[in-house]
PDB file of N, CA and C in Angstrom:
ATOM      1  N   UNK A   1      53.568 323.063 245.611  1.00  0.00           N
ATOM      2  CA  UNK A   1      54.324 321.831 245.491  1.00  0.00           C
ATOM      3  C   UNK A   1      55.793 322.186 245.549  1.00  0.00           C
ATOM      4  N   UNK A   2      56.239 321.544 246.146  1.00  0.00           N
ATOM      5  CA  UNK A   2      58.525 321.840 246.456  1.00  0.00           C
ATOM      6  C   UNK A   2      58.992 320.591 245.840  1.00  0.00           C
ATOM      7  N   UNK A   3      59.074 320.827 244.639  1.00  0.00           N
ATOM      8  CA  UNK A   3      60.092 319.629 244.146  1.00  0.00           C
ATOM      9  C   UNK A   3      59.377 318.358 243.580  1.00  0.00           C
ATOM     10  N   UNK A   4      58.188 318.294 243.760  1.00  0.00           N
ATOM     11  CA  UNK A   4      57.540 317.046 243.340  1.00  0.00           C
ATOM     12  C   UNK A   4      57.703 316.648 242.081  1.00  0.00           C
ATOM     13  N   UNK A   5      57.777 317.101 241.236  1.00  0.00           N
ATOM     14  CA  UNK A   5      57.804 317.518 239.389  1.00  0.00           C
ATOM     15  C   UNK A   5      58.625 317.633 239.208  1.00  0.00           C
ATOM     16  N   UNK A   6      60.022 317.362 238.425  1.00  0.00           N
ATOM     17  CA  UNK A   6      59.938 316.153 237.992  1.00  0.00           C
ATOM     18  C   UNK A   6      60.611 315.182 238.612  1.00  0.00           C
ATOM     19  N   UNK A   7      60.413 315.131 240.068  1.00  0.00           N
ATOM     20  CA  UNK A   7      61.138 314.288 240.933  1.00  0.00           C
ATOM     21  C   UNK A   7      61.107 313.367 240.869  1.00  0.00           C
ATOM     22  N   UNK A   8      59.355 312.966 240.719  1.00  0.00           N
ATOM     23  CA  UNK A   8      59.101 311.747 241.636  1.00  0.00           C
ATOM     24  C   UNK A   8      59.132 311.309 240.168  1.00  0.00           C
ATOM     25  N   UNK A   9      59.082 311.464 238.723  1.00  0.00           N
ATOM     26  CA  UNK A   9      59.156 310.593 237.469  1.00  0.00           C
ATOM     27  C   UNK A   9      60.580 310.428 237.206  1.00  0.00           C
ATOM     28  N   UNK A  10      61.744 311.172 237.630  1.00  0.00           N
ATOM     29  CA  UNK A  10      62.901 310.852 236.907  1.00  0.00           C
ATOM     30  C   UNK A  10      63.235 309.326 237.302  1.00  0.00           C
ATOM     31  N   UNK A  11      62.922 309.052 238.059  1.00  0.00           N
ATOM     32  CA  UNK A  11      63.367 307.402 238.543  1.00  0.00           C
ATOM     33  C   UNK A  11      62.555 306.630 237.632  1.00  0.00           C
ATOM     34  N   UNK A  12      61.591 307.236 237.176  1.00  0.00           N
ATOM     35  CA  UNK A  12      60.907 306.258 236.077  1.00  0.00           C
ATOM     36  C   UNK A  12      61.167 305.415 235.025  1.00  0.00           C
ATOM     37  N   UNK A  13      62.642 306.588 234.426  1.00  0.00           N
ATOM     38  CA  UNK A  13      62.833 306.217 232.939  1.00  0.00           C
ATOM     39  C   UNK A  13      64.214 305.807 233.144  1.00  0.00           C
ATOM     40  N   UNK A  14      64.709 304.723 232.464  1.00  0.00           N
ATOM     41  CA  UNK A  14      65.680 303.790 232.159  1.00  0.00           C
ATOM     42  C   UNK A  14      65.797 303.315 230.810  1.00  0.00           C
ATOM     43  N   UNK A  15      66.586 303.619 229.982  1.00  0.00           N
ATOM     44  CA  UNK A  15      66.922 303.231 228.681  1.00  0.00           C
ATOM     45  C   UNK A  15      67.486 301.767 228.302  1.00  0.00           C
ATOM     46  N   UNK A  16      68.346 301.518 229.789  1.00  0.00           N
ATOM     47  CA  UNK A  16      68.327 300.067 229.840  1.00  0.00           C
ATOM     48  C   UNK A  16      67.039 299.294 230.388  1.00  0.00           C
ATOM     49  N   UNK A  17      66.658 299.749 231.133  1.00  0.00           N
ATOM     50  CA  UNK A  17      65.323 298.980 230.924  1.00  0.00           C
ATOM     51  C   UNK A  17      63.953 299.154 230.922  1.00  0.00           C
ATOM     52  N   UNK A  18      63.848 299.297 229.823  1.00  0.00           N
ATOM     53  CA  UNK A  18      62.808 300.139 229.375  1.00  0.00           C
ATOM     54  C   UNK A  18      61.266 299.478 229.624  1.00  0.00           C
ATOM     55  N   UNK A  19      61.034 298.852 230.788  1.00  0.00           N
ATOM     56  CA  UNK A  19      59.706 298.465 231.085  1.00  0.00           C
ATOM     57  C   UNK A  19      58.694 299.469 231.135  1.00  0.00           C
ATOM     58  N   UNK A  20      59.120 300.543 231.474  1.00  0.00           N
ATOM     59  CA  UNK A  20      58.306 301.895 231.688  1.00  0.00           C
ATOM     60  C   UNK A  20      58.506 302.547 230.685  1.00  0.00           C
ATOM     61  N   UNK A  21      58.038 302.744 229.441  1.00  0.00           N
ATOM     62  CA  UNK A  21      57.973 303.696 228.430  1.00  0.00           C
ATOM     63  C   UNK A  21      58.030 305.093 229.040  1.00  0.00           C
ATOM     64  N   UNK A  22      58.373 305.991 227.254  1.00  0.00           N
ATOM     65  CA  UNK A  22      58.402 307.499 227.768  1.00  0.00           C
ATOM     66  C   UNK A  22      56.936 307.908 227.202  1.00  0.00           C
ATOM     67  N   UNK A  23      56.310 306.903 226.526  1.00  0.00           N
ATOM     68  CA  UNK A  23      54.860 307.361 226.731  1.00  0.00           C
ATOM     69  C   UNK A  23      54.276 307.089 228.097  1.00  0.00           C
ATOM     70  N   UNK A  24      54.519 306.210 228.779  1.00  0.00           N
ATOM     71  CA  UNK A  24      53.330 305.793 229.701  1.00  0.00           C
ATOM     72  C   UNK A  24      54.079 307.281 231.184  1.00  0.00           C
ATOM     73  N   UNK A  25      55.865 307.627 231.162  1.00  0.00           N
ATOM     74  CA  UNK A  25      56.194 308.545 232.010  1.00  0.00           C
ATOM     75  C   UNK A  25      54.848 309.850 231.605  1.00  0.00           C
ATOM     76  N   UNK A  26      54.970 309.830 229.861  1.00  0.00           N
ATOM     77  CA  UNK A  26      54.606 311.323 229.488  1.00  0.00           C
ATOM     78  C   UNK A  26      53.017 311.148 230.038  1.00  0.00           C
ATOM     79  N   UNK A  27      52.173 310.454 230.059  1.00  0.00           N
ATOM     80  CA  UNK A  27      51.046 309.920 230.362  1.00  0.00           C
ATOM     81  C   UNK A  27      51.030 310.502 232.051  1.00  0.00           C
ATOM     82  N   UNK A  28      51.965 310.068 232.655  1.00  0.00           N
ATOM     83  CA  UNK A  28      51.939 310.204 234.145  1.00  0.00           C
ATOM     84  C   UNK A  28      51.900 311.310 234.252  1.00  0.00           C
ATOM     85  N   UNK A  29      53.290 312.277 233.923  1.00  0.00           N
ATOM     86  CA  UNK A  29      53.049 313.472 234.195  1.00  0.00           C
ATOM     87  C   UNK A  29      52.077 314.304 233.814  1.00  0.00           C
ATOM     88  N   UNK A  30      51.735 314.095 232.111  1.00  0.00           N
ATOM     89  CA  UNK A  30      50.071 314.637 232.032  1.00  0.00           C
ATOM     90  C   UNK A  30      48.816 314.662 232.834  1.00  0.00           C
ATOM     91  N   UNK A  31      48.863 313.513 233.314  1.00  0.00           N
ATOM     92  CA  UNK A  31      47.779 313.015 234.271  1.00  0.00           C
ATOM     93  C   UNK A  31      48.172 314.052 235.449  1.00  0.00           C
ATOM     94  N   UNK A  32      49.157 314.187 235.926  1.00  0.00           N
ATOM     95  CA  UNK A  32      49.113 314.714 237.433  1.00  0.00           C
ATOM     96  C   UNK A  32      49.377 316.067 237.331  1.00  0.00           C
ATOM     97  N   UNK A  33      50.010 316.286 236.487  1.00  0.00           N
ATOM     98  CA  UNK A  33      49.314 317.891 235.943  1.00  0.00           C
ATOM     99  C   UNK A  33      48.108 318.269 235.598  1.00  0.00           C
ATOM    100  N   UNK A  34      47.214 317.724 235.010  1.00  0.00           N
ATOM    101  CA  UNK A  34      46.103 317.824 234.756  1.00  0.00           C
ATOM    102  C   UNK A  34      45.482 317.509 236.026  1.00  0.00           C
ATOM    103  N   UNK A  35      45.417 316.789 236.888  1.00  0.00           N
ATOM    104  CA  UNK A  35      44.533 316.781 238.290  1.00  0.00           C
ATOM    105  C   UNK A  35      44.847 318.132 239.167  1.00  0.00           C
ATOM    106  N   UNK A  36      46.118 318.349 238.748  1.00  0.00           N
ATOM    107  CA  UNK A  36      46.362 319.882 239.430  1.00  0.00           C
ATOM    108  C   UNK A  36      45.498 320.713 238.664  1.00  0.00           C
ATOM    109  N   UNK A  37      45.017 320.770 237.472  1.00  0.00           N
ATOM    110  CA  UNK A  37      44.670 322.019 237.035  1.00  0.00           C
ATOM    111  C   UNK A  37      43.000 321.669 237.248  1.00  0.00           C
ATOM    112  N   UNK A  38      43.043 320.515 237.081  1.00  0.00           N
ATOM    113  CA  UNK A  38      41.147 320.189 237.927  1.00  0.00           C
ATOM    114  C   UNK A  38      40.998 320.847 239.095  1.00  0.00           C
ATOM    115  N   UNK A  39      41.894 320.728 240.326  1.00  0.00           N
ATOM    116  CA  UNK A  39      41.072 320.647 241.274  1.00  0.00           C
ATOM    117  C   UNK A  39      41.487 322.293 241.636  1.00  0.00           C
ATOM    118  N   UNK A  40      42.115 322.885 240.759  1.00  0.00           N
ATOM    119  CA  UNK A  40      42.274 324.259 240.651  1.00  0.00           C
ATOM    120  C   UNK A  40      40.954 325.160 240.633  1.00  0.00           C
ATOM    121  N   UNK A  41      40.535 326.100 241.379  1.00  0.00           N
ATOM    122  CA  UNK A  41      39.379 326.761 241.306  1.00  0.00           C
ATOM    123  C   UNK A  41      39.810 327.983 240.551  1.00  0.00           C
ATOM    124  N   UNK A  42      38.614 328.113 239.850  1.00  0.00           N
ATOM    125  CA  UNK A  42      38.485 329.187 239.148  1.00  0.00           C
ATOM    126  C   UNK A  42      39.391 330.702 239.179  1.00  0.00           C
ATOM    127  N   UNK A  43      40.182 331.334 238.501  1.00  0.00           N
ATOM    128  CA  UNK A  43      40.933 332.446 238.895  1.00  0.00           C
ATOM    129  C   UNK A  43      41.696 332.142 240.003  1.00  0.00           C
ATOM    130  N   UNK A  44      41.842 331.045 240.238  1.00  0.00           N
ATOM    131  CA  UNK A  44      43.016 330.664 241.583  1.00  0.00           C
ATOM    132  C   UNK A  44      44.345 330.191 240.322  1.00  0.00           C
ATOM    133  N   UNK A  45      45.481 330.496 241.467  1.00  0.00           N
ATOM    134  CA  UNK A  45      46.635 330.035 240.774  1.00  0.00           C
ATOM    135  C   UNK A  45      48.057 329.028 241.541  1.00  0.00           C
ATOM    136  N   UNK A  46      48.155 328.055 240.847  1.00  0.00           N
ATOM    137  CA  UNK A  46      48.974 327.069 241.144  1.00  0.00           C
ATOM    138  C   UNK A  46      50.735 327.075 240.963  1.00  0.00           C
ATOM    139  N   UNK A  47      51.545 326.931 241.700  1.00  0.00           N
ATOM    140  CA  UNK A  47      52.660 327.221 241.811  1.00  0.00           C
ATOM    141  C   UNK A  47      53.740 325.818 242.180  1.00  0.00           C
ATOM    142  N   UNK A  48      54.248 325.292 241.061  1.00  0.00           N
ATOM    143  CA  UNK A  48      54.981 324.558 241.351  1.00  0.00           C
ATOM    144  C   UNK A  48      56.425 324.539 241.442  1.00  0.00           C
ATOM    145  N   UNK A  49      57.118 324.524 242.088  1.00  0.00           N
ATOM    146  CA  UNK A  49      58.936 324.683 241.951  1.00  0.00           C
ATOM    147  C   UNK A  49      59.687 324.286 243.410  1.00  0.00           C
ATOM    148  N   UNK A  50      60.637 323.691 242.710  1.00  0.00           N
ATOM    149  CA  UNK A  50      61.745 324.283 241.374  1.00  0.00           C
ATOM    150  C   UNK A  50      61.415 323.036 241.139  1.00  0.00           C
ATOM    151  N   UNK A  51      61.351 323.236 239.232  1.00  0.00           N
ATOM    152  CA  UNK A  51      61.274 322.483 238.410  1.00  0.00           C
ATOM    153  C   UNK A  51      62.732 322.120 237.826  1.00  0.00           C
ATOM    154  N   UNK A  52      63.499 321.356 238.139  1.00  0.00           N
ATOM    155  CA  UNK A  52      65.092 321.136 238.142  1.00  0.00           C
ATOM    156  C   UNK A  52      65.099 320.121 236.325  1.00  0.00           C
ATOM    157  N   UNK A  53      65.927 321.416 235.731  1.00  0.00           N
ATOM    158  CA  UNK A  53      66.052 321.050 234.034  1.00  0.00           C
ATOM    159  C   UNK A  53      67.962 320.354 234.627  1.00  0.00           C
ATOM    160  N   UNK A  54      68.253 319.283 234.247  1.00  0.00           N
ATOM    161  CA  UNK A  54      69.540 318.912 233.734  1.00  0.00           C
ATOM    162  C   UNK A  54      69.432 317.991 232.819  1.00  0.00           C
ATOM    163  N   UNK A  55      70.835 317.797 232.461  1.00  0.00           N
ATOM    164  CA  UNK A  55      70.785 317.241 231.287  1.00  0.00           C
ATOM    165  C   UNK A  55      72.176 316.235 231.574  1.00  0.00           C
ATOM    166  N   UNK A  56      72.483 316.048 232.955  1.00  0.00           N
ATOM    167  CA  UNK A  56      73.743 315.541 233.060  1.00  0.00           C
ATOM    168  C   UNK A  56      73.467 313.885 232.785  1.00  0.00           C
ATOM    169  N   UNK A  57      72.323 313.458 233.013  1.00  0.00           N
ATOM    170  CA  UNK A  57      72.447 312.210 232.412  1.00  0.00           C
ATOM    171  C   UNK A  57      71.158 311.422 231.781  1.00  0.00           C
ATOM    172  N   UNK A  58      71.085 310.599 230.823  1.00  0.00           N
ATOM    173  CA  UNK A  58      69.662 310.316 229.963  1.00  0.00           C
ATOM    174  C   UNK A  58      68.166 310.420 230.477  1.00  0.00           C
ATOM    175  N   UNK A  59      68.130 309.909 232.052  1.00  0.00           N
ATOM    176  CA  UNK A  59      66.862 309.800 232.614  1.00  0.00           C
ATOM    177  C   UNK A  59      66.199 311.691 232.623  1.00  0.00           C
ATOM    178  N   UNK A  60      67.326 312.286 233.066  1.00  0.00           N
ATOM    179  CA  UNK A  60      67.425 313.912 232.982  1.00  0.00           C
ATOM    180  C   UNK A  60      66.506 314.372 231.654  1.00  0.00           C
ATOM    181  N   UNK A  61      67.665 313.991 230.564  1.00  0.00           N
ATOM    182  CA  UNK A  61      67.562 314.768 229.852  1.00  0.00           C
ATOM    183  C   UNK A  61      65.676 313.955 229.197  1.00  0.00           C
ATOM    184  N   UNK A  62      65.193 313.117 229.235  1.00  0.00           N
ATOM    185  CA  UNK A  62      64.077 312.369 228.738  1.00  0.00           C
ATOM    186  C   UNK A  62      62.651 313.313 229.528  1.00  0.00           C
ATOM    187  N   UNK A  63      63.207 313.762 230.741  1.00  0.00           N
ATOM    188  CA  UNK A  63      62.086 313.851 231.165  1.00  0.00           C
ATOM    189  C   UNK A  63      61.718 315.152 231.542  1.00  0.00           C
ATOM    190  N   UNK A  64      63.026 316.434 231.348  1.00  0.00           N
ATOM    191  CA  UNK A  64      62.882 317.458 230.491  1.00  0.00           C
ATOM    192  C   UNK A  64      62.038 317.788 229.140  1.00  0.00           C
ATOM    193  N   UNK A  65      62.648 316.978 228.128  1.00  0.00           N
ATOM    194  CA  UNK A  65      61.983 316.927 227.079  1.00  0.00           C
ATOM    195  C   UNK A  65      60.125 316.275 226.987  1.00  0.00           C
ATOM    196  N   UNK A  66      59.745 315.324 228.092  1.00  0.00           N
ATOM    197  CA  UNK A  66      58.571 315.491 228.134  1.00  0.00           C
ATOM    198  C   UNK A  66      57.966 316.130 228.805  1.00  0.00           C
ATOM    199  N   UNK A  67      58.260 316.737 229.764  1.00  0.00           N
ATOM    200  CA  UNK A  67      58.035 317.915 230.567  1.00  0.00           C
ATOM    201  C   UNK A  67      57.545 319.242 229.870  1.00  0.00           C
ATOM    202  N   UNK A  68      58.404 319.567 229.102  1.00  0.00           N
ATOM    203  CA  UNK A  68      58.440 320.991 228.248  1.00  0.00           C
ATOM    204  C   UNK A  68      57.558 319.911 227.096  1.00  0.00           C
ATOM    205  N   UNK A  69      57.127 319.242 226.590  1.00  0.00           N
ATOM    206  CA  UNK A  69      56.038 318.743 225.657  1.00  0.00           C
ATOM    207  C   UNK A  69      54.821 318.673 226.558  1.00  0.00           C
ATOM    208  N   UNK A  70      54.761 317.919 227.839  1.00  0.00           N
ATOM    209  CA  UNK A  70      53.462 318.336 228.626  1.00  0.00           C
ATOM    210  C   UNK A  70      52.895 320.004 228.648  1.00  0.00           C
ATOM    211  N   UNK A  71      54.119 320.517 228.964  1.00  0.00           N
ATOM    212  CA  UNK A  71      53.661 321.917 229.203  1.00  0.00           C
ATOM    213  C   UNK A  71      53.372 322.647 227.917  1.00  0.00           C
ATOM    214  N   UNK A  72      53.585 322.552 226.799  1.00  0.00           N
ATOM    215  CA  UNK A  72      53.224 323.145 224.983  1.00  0.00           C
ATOM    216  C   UNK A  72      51.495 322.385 225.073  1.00  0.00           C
ATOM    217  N   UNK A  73      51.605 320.561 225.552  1.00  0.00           N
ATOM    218  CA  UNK A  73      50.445 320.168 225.120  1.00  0.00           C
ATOM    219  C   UNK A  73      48.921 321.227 225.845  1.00  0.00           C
ATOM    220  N   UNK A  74      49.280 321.594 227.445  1.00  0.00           N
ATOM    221  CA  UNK A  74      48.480 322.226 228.566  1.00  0.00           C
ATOM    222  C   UNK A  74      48.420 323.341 227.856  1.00  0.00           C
ATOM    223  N   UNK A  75      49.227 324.179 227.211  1.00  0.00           N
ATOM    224  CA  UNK A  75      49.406 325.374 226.788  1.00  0.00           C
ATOM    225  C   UNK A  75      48.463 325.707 225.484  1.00  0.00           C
ATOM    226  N   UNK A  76      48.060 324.238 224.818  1.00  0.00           N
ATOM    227  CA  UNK A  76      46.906 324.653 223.691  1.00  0.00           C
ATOM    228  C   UNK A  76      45.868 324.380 224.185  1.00  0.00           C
ATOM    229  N   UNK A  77      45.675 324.121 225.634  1.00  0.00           N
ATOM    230  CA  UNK A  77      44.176 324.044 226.115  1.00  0.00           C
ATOM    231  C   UNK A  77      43.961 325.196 226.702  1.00  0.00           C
ATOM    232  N   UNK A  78      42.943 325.605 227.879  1.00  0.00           N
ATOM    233  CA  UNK A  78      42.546 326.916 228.223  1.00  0.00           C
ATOM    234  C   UNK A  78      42.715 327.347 229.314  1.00  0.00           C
ATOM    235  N   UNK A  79      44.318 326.863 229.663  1.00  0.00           N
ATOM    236  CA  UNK A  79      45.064 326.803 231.191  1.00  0.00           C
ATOM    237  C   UNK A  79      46.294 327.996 230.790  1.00  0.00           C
ATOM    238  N   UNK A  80      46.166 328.981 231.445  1.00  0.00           N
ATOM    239  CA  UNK A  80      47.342 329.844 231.417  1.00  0.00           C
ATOM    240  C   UNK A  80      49.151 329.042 231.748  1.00  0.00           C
ATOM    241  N   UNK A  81      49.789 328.950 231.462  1.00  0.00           N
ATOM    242  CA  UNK A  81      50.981 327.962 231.894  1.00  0.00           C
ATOM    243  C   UNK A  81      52.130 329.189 231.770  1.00  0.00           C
ATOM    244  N   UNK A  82      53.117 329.061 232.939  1.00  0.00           N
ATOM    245  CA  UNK A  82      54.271 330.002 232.605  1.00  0.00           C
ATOM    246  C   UNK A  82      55.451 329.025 232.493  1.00  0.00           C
ATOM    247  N   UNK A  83      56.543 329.054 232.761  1.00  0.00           N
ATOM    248  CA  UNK A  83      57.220 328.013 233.101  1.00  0.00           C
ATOM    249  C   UNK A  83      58.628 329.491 233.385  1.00  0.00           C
ATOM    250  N   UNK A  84      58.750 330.204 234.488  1.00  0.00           N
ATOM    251  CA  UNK A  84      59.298 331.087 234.698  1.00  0.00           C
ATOM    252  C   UNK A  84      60.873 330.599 235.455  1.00  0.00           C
ATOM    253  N   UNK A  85      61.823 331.129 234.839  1.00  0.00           N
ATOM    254  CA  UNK A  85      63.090 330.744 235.203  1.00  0.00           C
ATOM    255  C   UNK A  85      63.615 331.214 236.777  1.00  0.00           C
ATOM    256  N   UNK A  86      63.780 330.781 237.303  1.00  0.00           N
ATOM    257  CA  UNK A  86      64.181 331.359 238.516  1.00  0.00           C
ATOM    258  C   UNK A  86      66.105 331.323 238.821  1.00  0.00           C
ATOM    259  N   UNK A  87      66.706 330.223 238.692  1.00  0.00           N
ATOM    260  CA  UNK A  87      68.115 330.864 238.526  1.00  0.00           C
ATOM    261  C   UNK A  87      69.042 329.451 238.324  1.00  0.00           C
ATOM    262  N   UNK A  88      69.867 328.979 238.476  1.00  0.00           N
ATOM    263  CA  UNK A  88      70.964 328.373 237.822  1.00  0.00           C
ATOM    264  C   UNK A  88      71.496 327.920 238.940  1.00  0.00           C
ATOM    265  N   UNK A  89      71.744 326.535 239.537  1.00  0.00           N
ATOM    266  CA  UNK A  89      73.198 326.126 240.615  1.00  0.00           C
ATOM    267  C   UNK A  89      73.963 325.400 240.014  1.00  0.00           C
ATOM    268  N   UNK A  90      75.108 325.634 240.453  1.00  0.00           N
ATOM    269  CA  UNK A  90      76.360 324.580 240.432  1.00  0.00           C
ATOM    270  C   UNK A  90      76.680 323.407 241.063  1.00  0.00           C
ATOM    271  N   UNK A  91      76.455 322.680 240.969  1.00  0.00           N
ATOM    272  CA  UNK A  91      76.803 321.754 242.219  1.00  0.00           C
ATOM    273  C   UNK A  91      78.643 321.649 242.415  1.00  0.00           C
ATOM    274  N   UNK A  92      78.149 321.625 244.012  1.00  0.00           N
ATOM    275  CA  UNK A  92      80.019 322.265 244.598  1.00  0.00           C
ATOM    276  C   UNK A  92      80.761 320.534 244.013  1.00  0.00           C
ATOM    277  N   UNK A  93      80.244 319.540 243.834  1.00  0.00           N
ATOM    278  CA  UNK A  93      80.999 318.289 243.189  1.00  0.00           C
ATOM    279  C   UNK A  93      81.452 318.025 242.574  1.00  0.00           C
ATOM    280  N   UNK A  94      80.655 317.841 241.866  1.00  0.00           N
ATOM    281  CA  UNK A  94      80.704 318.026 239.797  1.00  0.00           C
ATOM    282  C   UNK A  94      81.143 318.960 239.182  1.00  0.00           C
ATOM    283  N   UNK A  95      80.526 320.170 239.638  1.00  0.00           N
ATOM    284  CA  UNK A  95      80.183 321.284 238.403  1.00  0.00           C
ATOM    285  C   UNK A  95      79.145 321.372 237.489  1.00  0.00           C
ATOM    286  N   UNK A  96      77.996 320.710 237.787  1.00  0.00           N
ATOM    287  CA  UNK A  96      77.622 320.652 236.912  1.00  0.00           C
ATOM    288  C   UNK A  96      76.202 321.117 237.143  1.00  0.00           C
ATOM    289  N   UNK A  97      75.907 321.856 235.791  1.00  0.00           N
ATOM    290  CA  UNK A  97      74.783 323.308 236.187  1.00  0.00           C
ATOM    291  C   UNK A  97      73.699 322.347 236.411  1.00  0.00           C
ATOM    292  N   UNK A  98      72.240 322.854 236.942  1.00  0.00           N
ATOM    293  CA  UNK A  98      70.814 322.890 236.564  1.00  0.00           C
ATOM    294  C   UNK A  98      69.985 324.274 237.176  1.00  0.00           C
ATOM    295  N   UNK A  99      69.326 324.172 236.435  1.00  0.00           N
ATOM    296  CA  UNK A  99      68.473 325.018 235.954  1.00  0.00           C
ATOM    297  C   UNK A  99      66.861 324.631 236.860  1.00  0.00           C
ATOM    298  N   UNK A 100      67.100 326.067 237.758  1.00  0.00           N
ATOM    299  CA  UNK A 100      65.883 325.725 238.440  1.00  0.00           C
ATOM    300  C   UNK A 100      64.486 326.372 237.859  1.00  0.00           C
ATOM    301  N   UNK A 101      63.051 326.171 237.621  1.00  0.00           N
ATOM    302  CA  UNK A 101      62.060 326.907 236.948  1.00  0.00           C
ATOM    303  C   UNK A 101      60.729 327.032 237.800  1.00  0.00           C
ATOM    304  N   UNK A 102      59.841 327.767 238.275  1.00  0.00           N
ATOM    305  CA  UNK A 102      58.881 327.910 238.844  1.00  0.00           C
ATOM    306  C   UNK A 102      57.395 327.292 237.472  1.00  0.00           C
ATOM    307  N   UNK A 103      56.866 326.686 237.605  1.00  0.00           N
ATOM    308  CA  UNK A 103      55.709 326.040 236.246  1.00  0.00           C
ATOM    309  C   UNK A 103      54.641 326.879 237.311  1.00  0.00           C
ATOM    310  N   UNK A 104      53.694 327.980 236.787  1.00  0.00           N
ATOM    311  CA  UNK A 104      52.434 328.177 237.195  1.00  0.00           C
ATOM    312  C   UNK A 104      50.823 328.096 236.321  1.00  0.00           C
ATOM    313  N   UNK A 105      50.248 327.535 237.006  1.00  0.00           N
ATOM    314  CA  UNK A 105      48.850 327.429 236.508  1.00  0.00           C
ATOM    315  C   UNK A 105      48.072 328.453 237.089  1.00  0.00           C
ATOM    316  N   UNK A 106      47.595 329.122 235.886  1.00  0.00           N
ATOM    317  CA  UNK A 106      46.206 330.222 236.267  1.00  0.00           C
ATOM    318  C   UNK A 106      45.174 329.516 235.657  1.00  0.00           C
ATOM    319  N   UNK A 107      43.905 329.349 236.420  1.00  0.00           N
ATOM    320  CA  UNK A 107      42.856 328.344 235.557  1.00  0.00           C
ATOM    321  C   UNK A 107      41.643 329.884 235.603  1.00  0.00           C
ATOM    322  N   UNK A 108      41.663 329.988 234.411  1.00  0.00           N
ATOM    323  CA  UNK A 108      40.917 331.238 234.047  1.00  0.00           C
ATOM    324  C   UNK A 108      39.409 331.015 234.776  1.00  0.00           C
ATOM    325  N   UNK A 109      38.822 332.079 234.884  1.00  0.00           N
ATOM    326  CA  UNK A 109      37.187 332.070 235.741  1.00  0.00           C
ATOM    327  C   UNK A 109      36.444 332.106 234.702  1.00  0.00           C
ATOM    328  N   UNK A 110      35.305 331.253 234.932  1.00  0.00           N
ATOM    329  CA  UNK A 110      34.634 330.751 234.073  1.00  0.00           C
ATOM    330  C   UNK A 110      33.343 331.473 234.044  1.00  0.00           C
ATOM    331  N   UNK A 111      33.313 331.989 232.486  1.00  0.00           N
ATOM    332  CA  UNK A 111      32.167 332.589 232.005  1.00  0.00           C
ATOM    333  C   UNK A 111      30.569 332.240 231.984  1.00  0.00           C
TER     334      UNK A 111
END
């Protein structure tokens, strides 16, 4: 996957208008993480990135924070999860950092 996570949810969340809860976002992304780790075969491994962390503005920073709670929740089930840093840009505009991360799934082979 290139970018899908948390792309396609940051447009989700709006504080002004909050028709879309950050349960029903956290729900989404659970869900479609979890269909990734279904249709994952056994000892195969899943590679998603860049997982783009900012924090420059609320929708950002909301869906970071359920992001890294999806990934703790996957992490007490029996799915290997990394969430491996890969490196840092600037944007030439702003200035203003994010933080790119590779998320991998190893779905262990089954005994």
């Amino acid at each position: 996957s290139h970018a899908s996570i948390p792309n396609v949810f940051t447009g989700m969340y709006s504080s002004e208008f909050p028709e879309i809860s950050r349960e029903s976002i956290e729900s989404s992304i659970s869900s479609a993480l979890h269909e990734i780790i279904r249709v994952l075969r056994p000892g195969k491994t899943a590679y998603l990135a860049p997982i783009l962390f900012t924090e420059n503005y609320e929708p950002q920073k909301v869906i970071k924070e359920i992001i890294l709670k999806v990934i703790d929740d996957i992490k007490a089930e029996w799915v290997d999860v990394k969430l491996e840093f890969l490196n840092t840009e600037i944007n030439p505009q702003n200035k203003k950092e994010t933080e790119n991360y590779r998320l991998i799934f190893k779905k262990p082979i089954s005994t």
